[in-house]
Every structure is written in structure tokens, then in C-alpha cells.
N, C-alpha and C. Protein backbone atom coordinates (compact mmCIF):
# COMPACT_ATOMS: atom_id res chain seq x y z
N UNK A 1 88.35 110.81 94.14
CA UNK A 1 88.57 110.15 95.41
C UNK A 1 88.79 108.66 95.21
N UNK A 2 87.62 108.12 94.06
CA UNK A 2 88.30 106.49 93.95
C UNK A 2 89.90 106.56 93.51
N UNK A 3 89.73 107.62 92.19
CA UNK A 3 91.23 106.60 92.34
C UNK A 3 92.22 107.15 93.22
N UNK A 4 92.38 108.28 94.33
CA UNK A 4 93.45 107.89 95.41
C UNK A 4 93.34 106.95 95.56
N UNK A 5 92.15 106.50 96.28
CA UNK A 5 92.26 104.91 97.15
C UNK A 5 93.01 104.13 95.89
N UNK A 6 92.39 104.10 94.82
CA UNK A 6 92.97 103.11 94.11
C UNK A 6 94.46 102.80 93.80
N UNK A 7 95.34 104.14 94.07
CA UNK A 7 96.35 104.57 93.93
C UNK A 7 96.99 104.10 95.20
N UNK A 8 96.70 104.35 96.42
CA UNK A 8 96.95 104.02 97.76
C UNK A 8 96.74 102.01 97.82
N UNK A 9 95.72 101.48 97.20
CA UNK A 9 95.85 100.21 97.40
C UNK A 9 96.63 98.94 96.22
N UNK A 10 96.60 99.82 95.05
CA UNK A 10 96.61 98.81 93.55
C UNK A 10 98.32 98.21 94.09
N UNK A 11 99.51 99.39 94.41
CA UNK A 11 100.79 98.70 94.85
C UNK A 11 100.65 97.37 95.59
N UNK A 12 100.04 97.38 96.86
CA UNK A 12 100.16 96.12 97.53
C UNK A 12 98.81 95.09 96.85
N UNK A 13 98.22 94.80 96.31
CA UNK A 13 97.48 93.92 94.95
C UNK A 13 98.29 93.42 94.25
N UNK A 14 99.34 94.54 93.54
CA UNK A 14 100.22 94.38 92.32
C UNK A 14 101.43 93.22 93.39
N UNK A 15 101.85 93.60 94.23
CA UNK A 15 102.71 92.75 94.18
C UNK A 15 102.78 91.95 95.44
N UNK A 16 101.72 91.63 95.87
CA UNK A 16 101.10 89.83 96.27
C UNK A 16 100.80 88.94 95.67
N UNK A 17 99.68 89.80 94.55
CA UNK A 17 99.61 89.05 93.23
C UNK A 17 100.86 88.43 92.65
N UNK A 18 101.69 89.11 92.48
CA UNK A 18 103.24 88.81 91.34
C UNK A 18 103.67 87.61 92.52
N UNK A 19 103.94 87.91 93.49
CA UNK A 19 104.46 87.28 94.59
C UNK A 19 103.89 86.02 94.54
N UNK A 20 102.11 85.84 94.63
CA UNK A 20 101.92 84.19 94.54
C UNK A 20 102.03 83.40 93.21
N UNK A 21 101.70 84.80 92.06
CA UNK A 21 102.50 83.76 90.97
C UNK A 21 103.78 83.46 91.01
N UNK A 22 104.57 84.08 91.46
CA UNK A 22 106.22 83.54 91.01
C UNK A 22 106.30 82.49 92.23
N UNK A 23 105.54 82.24 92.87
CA UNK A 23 105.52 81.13 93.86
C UNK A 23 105.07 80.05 93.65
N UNK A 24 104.38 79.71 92.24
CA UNK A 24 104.05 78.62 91.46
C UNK A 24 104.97 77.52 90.97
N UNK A 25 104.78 76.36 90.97
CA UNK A 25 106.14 75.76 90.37
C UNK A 25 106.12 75.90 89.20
N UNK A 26 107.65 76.10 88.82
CA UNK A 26 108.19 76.73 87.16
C UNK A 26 107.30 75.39 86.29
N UNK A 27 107.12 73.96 86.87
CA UNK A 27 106.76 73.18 86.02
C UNK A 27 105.43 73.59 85.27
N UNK A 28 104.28 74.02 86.36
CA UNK A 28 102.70 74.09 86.11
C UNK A 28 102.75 75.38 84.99
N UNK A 29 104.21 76.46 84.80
CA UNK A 29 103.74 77.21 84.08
C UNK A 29 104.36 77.32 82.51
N UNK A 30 105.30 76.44 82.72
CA UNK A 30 105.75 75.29 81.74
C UNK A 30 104.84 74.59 81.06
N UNK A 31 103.67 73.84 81.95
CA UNK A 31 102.52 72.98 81.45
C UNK A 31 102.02 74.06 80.66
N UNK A 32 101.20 75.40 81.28
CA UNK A 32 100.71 76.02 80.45
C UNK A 32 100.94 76.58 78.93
N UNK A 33 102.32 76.82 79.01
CA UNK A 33 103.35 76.85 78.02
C UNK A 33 103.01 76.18 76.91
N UNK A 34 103.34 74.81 77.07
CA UNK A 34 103.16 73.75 76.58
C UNK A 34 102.50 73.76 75.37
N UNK A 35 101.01 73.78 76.48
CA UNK A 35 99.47 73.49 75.88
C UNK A 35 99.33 74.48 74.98
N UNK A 36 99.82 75.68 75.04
CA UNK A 36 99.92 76.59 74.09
C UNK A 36 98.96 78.42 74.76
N UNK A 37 98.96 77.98 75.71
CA UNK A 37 99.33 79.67 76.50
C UNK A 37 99.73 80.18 76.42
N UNK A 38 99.42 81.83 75.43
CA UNK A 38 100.51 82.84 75.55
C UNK A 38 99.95 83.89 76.07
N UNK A 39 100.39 85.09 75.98
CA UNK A 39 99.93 86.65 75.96
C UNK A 39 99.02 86.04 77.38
N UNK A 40 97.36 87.11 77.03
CA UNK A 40 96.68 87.09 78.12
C UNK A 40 96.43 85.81 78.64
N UNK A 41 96.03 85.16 77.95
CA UNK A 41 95.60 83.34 78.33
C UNK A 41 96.39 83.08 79.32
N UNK A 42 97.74 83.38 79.00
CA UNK A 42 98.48 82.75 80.07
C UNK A 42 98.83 83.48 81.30
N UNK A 43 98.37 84.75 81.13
CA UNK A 43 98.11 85.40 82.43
C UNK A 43 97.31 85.09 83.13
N UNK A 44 96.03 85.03 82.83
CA UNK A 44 94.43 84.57 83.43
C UNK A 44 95.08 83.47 83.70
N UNK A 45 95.89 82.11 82.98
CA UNK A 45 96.15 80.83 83.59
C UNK A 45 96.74 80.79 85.40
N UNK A 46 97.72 81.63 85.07
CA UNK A 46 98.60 82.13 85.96
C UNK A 46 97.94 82.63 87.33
N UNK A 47 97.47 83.61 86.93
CA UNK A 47 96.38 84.28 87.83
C UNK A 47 95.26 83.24 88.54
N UNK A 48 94.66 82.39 87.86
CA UNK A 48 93.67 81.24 88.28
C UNK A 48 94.25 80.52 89.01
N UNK A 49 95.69 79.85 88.76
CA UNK A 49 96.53 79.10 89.30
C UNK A 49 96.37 79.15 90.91
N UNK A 50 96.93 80.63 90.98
CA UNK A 50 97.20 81.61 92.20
C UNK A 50 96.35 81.94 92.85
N UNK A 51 94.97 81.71 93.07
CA UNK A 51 93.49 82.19 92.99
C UNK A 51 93.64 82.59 94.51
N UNK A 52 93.94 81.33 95.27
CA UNK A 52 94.03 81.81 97.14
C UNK A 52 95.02 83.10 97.38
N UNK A 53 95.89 83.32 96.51
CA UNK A 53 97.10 84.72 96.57
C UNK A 53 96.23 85.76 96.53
N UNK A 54 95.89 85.19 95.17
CA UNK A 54 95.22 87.05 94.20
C UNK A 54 93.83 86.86 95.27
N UNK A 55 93.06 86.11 96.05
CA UNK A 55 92.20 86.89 96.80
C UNK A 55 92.87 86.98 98.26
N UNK A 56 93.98 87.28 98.12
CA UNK A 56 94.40 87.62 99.26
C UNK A 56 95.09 88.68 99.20
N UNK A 57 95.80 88.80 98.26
CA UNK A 57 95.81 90.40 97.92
C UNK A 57 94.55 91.71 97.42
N UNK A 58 93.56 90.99 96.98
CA UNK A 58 92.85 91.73 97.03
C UNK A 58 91.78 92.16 98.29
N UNK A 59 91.70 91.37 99.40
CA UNK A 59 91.52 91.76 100.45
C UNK A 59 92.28 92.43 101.53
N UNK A 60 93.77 92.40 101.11
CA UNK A 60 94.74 93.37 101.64
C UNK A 60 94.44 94.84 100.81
N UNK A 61 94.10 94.63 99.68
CA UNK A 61 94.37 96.40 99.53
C UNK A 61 93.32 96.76 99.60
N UNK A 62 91.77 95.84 99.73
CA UNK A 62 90.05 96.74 99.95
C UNK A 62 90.57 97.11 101.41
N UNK A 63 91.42 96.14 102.41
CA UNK A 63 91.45 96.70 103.90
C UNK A 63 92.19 98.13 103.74
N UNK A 64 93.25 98.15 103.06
CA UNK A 64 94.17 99.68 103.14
C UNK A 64 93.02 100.59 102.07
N UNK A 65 92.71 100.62 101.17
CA UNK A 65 91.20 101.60 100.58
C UNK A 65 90.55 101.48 101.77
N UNK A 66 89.86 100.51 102.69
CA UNK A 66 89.05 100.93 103.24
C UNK A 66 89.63 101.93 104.33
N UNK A 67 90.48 101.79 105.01
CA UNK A 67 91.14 102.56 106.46
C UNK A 67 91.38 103.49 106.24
N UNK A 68 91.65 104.22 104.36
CA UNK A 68 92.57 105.45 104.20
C UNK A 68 91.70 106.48 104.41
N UNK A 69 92.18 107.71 105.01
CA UNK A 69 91.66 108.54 105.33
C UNK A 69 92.77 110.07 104.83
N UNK A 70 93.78 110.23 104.52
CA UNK A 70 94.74 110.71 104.30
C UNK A 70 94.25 111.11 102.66
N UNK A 71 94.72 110.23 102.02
CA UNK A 71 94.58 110.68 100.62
C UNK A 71 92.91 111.18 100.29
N UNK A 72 91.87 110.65 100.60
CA UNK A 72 90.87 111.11 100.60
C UNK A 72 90.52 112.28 100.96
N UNK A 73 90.84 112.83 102.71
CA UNK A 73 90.81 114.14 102.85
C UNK A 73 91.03 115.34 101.48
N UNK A 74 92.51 114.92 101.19
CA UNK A 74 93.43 115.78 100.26
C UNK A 74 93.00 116.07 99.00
N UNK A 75 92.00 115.09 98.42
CA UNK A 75 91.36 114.71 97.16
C UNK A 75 89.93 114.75 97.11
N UNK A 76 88.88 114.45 97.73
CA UNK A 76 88.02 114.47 98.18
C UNK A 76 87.12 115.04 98.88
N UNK A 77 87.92 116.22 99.88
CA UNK A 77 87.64 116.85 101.08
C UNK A 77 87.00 116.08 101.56
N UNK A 78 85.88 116.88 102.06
CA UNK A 78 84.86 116.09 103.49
C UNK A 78 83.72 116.82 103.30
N UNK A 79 82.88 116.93 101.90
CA UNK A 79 81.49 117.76 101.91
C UNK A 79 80.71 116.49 102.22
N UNK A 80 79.78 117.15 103.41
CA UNK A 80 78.60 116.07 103.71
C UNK A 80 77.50 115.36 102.57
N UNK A 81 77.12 113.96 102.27
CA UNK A 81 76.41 114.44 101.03
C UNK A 81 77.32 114.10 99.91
N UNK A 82 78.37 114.59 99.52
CA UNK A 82 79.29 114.41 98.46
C UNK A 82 80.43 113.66 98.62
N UNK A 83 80.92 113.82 99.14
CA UNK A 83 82.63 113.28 99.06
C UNK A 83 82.73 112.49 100.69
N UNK A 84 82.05 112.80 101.76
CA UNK A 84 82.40 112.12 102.57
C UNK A 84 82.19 110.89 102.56
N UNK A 85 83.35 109.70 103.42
CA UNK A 85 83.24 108.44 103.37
C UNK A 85 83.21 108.20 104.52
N UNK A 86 83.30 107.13 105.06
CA UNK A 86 83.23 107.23 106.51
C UNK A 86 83.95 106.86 107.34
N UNK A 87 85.21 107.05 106.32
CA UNK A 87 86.64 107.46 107.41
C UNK A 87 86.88 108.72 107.83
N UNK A 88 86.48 109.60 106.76
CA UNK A 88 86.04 110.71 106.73
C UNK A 88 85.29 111.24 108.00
N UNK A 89 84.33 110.76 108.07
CA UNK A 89 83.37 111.68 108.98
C UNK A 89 83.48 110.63 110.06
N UNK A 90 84.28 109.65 110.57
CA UNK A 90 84.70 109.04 111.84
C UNK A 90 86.05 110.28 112.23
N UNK A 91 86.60 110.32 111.66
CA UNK A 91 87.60 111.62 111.42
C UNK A 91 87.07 112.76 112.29
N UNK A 92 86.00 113.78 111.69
CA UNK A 92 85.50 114.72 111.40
C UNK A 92 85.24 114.76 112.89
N UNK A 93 84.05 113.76 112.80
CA UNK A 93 83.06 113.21 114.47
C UNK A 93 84.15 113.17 116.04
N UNK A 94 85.34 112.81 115.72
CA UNK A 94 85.98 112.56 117.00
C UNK A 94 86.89 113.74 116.85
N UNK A 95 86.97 114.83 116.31
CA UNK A 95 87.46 116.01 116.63
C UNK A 95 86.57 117.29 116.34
N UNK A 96 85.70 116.72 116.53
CA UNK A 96 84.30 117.96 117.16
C UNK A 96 83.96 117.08 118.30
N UNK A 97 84.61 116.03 118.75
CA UNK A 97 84.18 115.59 119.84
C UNK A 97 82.91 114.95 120.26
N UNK A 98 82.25 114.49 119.10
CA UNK A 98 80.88 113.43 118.60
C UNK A 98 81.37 111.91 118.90
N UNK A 99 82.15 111.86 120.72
CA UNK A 99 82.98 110.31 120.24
C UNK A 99 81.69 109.07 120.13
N UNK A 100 80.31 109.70 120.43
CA UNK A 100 79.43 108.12 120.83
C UNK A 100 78.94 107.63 118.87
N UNK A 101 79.26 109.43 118.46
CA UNK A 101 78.70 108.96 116.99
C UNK A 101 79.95 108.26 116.10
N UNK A 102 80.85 108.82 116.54
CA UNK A 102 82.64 108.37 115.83
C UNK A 102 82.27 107.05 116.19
N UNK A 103 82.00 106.46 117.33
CA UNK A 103 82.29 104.70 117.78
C UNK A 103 81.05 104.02 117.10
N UNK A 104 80.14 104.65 116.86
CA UNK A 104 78.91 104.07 116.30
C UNK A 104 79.51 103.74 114.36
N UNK A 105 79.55 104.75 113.79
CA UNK A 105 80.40 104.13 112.38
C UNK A 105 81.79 103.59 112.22
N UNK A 106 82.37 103.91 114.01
CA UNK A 106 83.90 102.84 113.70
C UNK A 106 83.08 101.39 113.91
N UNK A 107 82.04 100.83 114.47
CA UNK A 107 81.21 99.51 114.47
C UNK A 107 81.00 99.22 113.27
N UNK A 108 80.01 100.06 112.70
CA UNK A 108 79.44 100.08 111.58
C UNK A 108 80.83 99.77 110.02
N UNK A 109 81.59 100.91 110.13
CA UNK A 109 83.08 100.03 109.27
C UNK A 109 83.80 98.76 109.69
N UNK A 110 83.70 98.52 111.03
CA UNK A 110 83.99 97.14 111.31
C UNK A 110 83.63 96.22 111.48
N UNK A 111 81.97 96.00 111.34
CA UNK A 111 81.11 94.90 110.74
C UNK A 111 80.83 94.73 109.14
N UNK A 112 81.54 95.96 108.39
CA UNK A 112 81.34 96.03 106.77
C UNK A 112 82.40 95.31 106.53
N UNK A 113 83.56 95.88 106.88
CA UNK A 113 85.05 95.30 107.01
C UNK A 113 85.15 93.67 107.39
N UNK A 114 84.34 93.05 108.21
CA UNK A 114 84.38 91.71 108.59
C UNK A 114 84.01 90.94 107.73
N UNK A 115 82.60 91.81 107.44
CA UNK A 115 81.57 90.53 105.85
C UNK A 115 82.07 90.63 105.03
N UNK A 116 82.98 91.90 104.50
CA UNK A 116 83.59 91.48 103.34
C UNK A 116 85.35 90.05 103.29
N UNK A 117 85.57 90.35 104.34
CA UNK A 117 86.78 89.51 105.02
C UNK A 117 86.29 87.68 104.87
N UNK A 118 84.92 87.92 105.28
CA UNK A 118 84.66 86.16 105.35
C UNK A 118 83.61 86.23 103.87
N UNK A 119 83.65 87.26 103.20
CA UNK A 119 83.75 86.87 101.57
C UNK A 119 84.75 86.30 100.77
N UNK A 120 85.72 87.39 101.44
CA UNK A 120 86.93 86.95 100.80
C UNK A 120 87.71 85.73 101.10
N UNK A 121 87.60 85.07 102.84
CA UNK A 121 87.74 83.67 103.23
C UNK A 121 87.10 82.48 102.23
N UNK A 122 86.27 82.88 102.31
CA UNK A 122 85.31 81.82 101.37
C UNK A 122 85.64 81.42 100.30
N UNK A 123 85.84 82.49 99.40
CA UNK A 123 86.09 82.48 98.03
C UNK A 123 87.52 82.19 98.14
N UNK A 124 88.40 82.14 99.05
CA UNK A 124 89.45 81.85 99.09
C UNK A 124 89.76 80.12 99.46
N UNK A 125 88.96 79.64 100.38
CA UNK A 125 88.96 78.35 100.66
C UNK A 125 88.53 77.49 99.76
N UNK A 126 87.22 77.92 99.00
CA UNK A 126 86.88 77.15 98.04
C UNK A 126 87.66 76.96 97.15
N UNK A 127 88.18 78.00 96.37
CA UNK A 127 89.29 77.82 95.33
C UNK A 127 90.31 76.93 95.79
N UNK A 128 90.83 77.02 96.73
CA UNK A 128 91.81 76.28 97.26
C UNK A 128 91.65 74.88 97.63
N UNK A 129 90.38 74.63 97.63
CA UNK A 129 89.82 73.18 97.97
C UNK A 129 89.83 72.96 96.61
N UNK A 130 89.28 73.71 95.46
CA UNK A 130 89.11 73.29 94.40
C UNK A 130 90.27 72.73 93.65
N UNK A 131 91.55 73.75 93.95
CA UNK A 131 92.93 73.22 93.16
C UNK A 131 93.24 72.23 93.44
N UNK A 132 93.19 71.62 95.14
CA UNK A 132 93.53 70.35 95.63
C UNK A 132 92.85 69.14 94.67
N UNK A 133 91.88 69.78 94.51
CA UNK A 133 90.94 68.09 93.52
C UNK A 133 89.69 67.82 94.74
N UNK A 134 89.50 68.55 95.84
CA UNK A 134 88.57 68.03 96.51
C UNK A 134 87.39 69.27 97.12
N UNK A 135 87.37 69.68 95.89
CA UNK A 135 85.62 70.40 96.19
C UNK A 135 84.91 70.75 94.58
């Protein structure tokens, strides 16, 4: 079941990520160049560079892992106990017609869904304050 999700989210990661690196100026990766960055080094450079991107792609694809419910079913089923997640059994709950328990873990995924969001704000602002020179 992880890796559907993982399968369902790693595409849009993979290429936000690519997206804010190639959005770097050719000079800064030139600098790295330079200094003598190759292979991984200069990926991690790259990647660090990009830090507000890559956590912004990675909070785009925990949101699509978190919402999927599709590939999980298919992979995963829905044993209580085992495999259910709780897209799953928000699923399950509003077509046995359990809507007060379905709205109670659609809350519950959308207060998990938020704290991780102003994790990912955070860690996103700071870095970004940090590249500026002022944090």
C-alpha cells in the first residue's frame, strides 16, 4: 500500500523538484561547478539551493498520498486493523451510511493535513529567509 501512494505521489515531487532547480540561475550552478561540485554533491547543492521548491513539492505529493483512496483500495483493500487508512474507512463509513462518523475522520484528516501544511510553511519560510542572508 505504501508504495502505491508512493507511486501515485513521487511523479509530481519528481518534477517540481526538477522544475525549481532548472529555475535557478545558470550562474549559481556554474558557481557550484566551479568550486568543484560534481556527481551527488552537486545534486544535494542544487537541491539545497531550491529548498522553498523541494518543500513544496514535497507537500504537494504528502497532500495527493494523503487524499488517495483509489490505488489503496486496489492494493491494500480495506481490512479493519490491517490495511485500512483513513481514506479508506471515510470511504467505507459514508456508504454504509455512518455520515456523523465519515465527517468526524474527514476533521480528523483535515486537522492532520493542516499541521503537517504549517510544517511544511515553516520549514519553507525559514529556508527562504535563510537564502536571502536574513535569518
Amino acid at each position: 500500500m505504501i508504495l502505491a501512494q508512493f507511486l501515485v505521489a513521487a511523479p509530481i515531487a519528481a518534477g517540481i523538484t526538477r522544475s525549481s532547480v532548472e529555475a535557478l540561475e545558470p550562474e549559481r550552478v556554474d558557481a557550484f561547478r566551479v568550486s568543484g561540485a560534481a556527481g551527488l554533491f552537486l545534486g544535494r547543492a542544487l537541491v539545497r539551493a531550491a529548498l522553498p521548491g523541494v518543500v513544496l513539492a514535497v507537500a504537494a505529493a504528502f497532500g495527493r498520498a494523503i487524499a488517495e483512496v483509489g490505488a489503496s483500495l486496489m492494493v491494500g483493500g480495506n481490512i479493519a486493523g490491517q490495511t485500512r487508512i483513513l481514506t479508506t474507512a471515510i470511504t467505507l463509513d459514508t456508504s454504509r451510511g455512518d455520515f456523523a462518523r465519515a465527517i468526524a475522520l474527514g476533521l480528523v484528516l483535515l486537522v492532520f493535513a493542516f499541521a503537517v501544511n504549517v510544517v511544511f510553511w515553516r520549514t519553507g519560510r525559514r529556508d527562504a529567509l535563510r537564502t536571502l542572508g536574513r535569518g
